[in-house]
Protein backbone atom coordinates (compact mmCIF):
# COMPACT_ATOMS: atom_id res chain seq x y z
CA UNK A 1 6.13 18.64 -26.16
CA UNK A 2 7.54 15.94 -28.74
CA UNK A 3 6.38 15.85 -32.28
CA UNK A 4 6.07 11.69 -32.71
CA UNK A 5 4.59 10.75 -36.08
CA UNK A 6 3.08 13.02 -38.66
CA UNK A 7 -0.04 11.70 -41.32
CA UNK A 8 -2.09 12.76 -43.84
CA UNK A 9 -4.07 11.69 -46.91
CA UNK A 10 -5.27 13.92 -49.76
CA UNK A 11 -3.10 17.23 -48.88
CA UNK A 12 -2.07 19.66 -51.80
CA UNK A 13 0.20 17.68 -53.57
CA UNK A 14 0.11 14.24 -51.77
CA UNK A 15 -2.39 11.69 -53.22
CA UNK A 16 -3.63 8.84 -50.74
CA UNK A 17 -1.90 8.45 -47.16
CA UNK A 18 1.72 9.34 -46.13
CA UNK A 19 3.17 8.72 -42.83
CA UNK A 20 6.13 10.70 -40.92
CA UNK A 21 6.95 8.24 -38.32
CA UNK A 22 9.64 10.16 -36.04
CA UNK A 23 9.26 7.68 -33.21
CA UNK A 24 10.87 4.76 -35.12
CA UNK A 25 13.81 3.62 -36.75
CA UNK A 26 15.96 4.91 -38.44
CA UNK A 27 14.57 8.27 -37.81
CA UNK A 28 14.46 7.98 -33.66
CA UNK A 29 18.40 7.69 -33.46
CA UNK A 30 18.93 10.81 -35.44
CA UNK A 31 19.61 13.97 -33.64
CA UNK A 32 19.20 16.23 -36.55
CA UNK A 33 17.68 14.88 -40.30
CA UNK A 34 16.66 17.03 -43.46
CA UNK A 35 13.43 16.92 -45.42
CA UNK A 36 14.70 17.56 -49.16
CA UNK A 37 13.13 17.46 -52.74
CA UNK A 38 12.22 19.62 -55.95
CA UNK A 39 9.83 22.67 -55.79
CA UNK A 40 6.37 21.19 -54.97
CA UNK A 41 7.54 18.02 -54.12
CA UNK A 42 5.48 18.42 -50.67
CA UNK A 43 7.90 19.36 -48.11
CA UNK A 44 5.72 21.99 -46.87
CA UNK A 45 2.72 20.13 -46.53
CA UNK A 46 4.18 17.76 -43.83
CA UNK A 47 4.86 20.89 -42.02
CA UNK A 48 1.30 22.17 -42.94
CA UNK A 49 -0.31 18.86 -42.09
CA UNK A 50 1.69 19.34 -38.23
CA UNK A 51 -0.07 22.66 -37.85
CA UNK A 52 -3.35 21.49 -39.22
CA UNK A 53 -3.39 18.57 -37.06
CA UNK A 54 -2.57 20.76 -33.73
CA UNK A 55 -4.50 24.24 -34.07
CA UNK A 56 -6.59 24.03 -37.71
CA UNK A 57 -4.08 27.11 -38.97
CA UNK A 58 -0.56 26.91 -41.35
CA UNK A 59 1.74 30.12 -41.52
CA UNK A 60 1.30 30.38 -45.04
CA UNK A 61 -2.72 30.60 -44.93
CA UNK A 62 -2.22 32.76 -41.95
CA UNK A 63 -4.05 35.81 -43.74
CA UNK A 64 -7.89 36.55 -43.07
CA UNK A 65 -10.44 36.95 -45.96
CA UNK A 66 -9.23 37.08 -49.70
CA UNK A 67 -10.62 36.37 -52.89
CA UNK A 68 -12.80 32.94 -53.55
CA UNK A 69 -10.88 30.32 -54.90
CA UNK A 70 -12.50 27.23 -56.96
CA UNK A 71 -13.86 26.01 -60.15
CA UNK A 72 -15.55 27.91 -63.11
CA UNK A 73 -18.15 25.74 -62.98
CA UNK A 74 -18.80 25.89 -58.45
CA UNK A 75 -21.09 28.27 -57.48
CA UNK A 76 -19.85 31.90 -55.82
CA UNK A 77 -20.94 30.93 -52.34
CA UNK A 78 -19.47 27.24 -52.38
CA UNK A 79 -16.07 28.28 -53.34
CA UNK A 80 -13.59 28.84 -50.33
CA UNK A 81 -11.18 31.67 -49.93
CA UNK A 82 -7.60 32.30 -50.44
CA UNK A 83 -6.67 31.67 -46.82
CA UNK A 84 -9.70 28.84 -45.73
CA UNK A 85 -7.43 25.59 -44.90
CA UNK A 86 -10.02 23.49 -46.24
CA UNK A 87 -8.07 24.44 -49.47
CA UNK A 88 -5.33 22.25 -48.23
CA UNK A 89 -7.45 19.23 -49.49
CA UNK A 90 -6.05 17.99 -53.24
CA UNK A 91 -7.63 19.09 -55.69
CA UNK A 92 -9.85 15.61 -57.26
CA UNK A 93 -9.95 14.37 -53.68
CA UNK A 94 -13.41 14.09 -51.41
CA UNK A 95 -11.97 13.79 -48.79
CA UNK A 96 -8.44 14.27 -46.51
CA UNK A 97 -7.07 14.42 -42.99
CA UNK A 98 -4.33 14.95 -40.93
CA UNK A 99 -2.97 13.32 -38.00
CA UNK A 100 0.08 14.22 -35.31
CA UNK A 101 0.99 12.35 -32.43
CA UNK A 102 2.66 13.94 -30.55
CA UNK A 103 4.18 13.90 -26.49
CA UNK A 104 2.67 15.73 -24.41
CA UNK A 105 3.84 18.08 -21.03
CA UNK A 106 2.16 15.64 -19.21
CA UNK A 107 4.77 12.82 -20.58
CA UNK A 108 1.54 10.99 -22.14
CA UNK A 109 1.37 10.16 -26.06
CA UNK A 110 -1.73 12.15 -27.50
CA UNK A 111 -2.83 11.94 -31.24
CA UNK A 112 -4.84 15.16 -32.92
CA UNK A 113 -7.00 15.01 -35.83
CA UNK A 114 -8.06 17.41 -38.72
CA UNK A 115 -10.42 15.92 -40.93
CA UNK A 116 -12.28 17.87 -44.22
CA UNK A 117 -14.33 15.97 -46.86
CA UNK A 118 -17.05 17.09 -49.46
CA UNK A 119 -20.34 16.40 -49.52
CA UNK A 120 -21.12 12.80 -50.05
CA UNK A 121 -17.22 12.61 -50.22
CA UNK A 122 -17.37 13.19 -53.91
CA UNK A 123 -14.78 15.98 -55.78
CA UNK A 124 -17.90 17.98 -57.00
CA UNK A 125 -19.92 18.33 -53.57
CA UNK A 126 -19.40 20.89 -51.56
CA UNK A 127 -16.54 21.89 -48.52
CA UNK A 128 -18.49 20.44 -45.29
CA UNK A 129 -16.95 22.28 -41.61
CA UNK A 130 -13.67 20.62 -40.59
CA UNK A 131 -13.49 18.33 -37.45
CA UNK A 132 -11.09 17.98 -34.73
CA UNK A 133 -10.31 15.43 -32.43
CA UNK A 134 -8.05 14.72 -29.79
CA UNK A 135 -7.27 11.37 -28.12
CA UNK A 136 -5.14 9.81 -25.63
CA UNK A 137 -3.39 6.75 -27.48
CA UNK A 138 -3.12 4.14 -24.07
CA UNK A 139 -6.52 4.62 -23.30
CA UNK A 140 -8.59 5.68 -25.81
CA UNK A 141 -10.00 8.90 -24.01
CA UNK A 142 -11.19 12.14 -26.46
CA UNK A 143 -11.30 15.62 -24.98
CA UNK A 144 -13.28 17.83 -26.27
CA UNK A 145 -16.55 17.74 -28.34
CA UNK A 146 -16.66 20.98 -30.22
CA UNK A 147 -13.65 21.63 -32.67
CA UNK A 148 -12.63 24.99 -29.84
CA UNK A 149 -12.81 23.06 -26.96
CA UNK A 150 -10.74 20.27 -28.71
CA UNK A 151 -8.12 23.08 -29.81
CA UNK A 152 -8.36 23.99 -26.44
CA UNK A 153 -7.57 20.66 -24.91
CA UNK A 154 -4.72 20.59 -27.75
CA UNK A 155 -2.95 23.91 -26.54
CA UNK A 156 -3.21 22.80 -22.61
CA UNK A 157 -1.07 19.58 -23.63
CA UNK A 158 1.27 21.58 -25.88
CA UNK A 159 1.78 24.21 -23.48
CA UNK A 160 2.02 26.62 -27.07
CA UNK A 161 -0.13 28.85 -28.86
CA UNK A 162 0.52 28.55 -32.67
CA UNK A 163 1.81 31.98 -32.53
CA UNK A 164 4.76 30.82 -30.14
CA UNK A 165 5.02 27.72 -32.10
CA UNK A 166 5.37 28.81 -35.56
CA UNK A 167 8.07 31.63 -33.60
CA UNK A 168 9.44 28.73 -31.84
CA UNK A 169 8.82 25.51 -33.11
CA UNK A 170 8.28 25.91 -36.52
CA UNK A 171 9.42 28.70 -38.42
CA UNK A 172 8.59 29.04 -41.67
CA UNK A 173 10.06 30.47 -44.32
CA UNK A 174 10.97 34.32 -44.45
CA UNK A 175 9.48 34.08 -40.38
CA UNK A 176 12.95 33.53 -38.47
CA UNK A 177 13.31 37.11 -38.16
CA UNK A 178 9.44 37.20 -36.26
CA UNK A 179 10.94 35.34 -33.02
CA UNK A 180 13.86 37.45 -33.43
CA UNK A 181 11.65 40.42 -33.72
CA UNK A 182 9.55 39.21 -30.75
CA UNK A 183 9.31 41.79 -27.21
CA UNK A 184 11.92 40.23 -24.63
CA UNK A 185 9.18 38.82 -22.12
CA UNK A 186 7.66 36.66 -24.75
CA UNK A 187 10.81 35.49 -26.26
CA UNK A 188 11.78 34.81 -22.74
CA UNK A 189 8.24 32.78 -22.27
CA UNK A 190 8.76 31.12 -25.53
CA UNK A 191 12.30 30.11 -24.31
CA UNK A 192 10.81 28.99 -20.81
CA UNK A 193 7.96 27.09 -22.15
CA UNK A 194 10.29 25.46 -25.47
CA UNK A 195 12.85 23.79 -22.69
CA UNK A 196 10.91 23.33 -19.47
CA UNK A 197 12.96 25.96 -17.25
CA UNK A 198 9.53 28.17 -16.43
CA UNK A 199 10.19 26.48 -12.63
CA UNK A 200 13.09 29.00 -12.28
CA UNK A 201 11.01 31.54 -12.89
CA UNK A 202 8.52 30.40 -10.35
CA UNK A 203 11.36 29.82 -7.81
CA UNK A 204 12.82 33.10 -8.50
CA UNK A 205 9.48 35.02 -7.45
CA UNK A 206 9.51 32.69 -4.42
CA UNK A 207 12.56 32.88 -3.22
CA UNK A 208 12.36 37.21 -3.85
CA UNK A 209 8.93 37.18 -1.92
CA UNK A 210 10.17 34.74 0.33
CA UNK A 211 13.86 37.47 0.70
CA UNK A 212 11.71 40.35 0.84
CA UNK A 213 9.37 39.26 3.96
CA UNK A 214 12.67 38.28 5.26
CA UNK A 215 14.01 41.41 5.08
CA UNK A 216 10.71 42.99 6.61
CA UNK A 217 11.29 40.44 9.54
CA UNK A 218 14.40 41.73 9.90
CA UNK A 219 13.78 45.27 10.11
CA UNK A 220 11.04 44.89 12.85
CA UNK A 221 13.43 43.12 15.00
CA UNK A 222 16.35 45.77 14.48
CA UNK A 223 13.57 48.92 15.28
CA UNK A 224 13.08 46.21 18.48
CA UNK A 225 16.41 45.75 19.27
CA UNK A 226 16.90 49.85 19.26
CA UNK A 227 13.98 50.27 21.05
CA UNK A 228 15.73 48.49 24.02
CA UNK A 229 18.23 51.05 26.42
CA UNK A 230 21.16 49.41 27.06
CA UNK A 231 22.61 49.66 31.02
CA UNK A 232 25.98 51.79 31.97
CA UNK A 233 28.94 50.02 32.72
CA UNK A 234 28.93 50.77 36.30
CA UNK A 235 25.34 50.10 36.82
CA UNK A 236 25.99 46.78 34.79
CA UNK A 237 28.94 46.27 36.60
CA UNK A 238 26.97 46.29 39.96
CA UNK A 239 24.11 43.88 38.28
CA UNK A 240 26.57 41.29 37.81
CA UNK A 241 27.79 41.81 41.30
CA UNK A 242 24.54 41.18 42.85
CA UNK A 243 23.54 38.44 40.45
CA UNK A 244 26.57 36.77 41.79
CA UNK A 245 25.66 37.40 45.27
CA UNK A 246 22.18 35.75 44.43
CA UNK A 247 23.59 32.75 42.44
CA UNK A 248 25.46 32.10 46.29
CA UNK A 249 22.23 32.70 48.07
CA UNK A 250 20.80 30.03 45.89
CA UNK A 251 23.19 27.93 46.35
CA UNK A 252 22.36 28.22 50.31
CA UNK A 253 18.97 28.10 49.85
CA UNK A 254 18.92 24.89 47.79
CA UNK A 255 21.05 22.83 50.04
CA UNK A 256 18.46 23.78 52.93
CA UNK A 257 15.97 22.96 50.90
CA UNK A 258 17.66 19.63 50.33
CA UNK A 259 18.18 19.24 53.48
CA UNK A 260 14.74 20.26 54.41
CA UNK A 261 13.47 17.31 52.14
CA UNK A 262 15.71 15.12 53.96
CA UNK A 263 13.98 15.50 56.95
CA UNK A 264 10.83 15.43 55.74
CA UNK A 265 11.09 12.26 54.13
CA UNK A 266 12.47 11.11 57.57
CA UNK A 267 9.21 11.95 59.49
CA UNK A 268 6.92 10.81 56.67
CA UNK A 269 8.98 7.39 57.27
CA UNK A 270 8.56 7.44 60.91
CA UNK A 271 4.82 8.25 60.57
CA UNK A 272 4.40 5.12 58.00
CA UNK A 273 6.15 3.07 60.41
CA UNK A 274 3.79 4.08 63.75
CA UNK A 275 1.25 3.79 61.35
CA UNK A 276 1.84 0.00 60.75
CA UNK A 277 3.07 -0.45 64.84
CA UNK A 278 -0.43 0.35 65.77
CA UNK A 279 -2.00 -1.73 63.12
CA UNK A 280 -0.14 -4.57 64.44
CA UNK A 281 -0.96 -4.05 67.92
CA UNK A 282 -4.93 -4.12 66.83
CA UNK A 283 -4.26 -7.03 65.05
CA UNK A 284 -2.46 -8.63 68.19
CA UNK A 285 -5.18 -7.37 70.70
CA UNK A 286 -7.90 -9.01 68.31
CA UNK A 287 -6.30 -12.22 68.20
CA UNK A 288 -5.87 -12.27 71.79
CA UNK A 289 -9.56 -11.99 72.31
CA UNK A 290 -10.53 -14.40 69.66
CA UNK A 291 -7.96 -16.89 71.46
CA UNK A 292 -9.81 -16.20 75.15
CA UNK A 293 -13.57 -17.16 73.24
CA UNK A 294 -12.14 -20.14 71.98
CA UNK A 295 -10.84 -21.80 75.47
CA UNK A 296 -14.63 -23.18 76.31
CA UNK A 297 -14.16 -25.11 72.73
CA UNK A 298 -10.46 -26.08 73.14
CA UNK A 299 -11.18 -27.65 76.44
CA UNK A 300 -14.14 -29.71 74.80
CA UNK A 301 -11.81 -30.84 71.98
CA UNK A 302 -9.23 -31.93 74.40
CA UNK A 303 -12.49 -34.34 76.64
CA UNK A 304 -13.04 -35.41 73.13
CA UNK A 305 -9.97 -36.36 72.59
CA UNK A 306 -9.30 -37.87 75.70
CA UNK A 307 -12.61 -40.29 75.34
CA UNK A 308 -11.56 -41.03 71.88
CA UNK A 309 -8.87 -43.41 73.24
CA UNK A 310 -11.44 -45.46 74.91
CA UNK A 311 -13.59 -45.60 71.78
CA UNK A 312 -12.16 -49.33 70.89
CA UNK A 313 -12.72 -50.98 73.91
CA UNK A 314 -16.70 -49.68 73.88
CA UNK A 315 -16.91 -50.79 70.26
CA UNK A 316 -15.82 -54.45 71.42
CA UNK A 317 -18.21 -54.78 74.19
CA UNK A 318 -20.76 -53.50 72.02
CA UNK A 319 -19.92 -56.10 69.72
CA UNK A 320 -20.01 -58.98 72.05
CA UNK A 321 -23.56 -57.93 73.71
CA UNK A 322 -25.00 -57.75 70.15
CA UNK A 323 -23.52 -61.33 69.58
CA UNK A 324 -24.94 -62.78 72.63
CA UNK A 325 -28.24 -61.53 72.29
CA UNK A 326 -27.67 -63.11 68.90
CA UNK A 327 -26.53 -66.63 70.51
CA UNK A 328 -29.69 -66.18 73.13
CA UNK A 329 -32.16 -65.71 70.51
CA UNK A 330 -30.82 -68.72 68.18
CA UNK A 331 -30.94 -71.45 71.55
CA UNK A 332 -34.04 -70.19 72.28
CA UNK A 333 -35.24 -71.46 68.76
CA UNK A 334 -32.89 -74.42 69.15
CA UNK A 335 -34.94 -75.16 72.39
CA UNK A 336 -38.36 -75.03 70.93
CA UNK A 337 -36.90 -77.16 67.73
CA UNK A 338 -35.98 -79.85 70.36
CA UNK A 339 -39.14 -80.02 72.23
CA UNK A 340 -41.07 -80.22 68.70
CA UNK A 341 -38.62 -83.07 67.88
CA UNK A 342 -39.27 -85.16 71.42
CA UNK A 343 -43.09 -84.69 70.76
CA UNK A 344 -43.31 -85.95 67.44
CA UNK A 345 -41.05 -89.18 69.01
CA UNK A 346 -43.47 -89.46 71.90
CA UNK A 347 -46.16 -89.95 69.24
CA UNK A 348 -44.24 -92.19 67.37
């Protein structure tokens, strides 16, 4: 948690708005800075307008009760009490707020909200509830609708209660001695939770649960271990002697074995090798058979073949028949063209 900029308007002595900004210069480059001034010059309202802003309480309205406080001329029941906040708003104001932005565990800027006006915002009307709001700057997002679930939301990003921030955080005056005063296990929590280191804690318990099932682990396998007899040298002493005399025995026994493979690779070979003889000779017999129904046809290819050679000769005679029974058929009209032609002279 990082207090960033502190704001307010119309808080006990401050009239209109003031602005704390922490988060800019020159204040962001100072390590340590002092917030002086005369009696009543408002150095306790910033710190009042912080605690407003982040859990609606201060440490010096921290009381319960007391007497009503307000003007002769307010009613009894419209007058607040000693120890109301609301009081915090200036006296001739309507209305007033205060604002903190602040960092928080989550890394992410937050701003919180305490608002208070009067009635129609005017000096005379009457204290209306306070409001709360909290929302994340980057992205606009409010948690929280009622004012408790917003001081809720408020504490969760803190990661403080405003008891263990006004004994941590803020201490105000004539309070050091409360976080001195504190039990050890809170101061310790306020310590943890003030610089971040509440992972040691959580590693510590881990890493003692995660010892002490160790050491459980370890016992069981010790009550194990003692459970187990342990042999006499002699009879040890003849264990090894017979282990030896078995590691030898293996050794036999494995190079028969290898030797056993050996051969029975061998024979598998030979058996793969018969296997393919006879396959062959199948193949060989069929062929042979196939060859002894084709003779009929081979001996007609080779007549073919032989008859083939005279297939020019028959192709010429063939020719010169058709030719002549060509020639014979054109004298025959030749003939009867000629005996036309010696008619038709007779007659001339």
């Amino acid at each position: 948690m990082k207090v960033l900029c502190i704001r307010g308007n119309n808080l006990t002595s401050f009239a209109g708005t003031f602005a704390l900004e922490l988060d800019r210069p020159p204040l962001d480059r100072l390590g340590l800075f002092a917030i002086t001034g005369a009696t009543g010059a408002g150095k306790s309202t910033l710190l009042d307008a912080l605690c407003l802003a982040l859990f609606d309480r201060t440490p010096r309205l921290g009381g319960r009760g007391g007497v009503p406080v307000g003007r002769a001329d307010e009613e009894e029941e419209a007058r607040l009490s000693a120890y109301d906040v609301r009081g915090m708003l200036r006296r001739g104001a309507g209305e007033g707020f205060a604002e903190v932005d602040f960092q928080g565990k989550d890394g992410k800027r937050y701003r919180a909200r305490w608002s208070v006006w009067r009635a129609r915002s005017r000096a005379e009307g009457r204290f209306r509830p306070q409001e709360m709001t909290l929302t994340e700057v980057a992205t606009g997002q409010q948690f929280g609708r009622t004012k408790g679930e917003v001081l809720v939301a408020i504490q969760e990003r803190l990661g403080l209660s405003f008891d263990q921030f006004r004994r941590s955080a803020l201490l105000a005056q004539g309070e050091f001695a409360a976080f001195l005063k504190a039990d050890a296990s809170e101061r310790a929590e306020l310590l943890e939770r003030m610089t971040g280191t509440e992972v040691y804690s959580r590693l510590s318990m881990a890493a003692h649960e995660k010892n002490k099932g160790e050491q459980e682990e370890l016992a069981r396998r010790e009550l194990g271990l003692a459970a187990i007899s342990l042999m006499e040298a002699g009879e040890r002493g003849a264990a090894e002697g017979r282990l030896v005399e078995e590691a030898e025995a293996r050794k036999s026994v494995e190079a028969q074995l290898g030797e056993a493979e050996g051969a029975a690779a061998w024979h598998a070979d030979l058996a793969a090798l018969v296997g393919a003889q006879r396959d062959a000779e199948e193949k060989e017999s069929r062929a042979a058979e196939a060859l002894a129904a084709a003779a009929p046809r081979a001996k007609k290819l080779e007549e073919v073949r032989a008859a083939e050679s005279f297939r020019g000769a028959v192709t010429a005679a063939e020719g010169a028949e058709r030719r002549c029974e060509e020639a014979d058929a054109t004298g025959r009209v030749r003939g009867a063209e000629v005996a036309e032609a010696k008619a038709r002279a007779a007659q001339l």
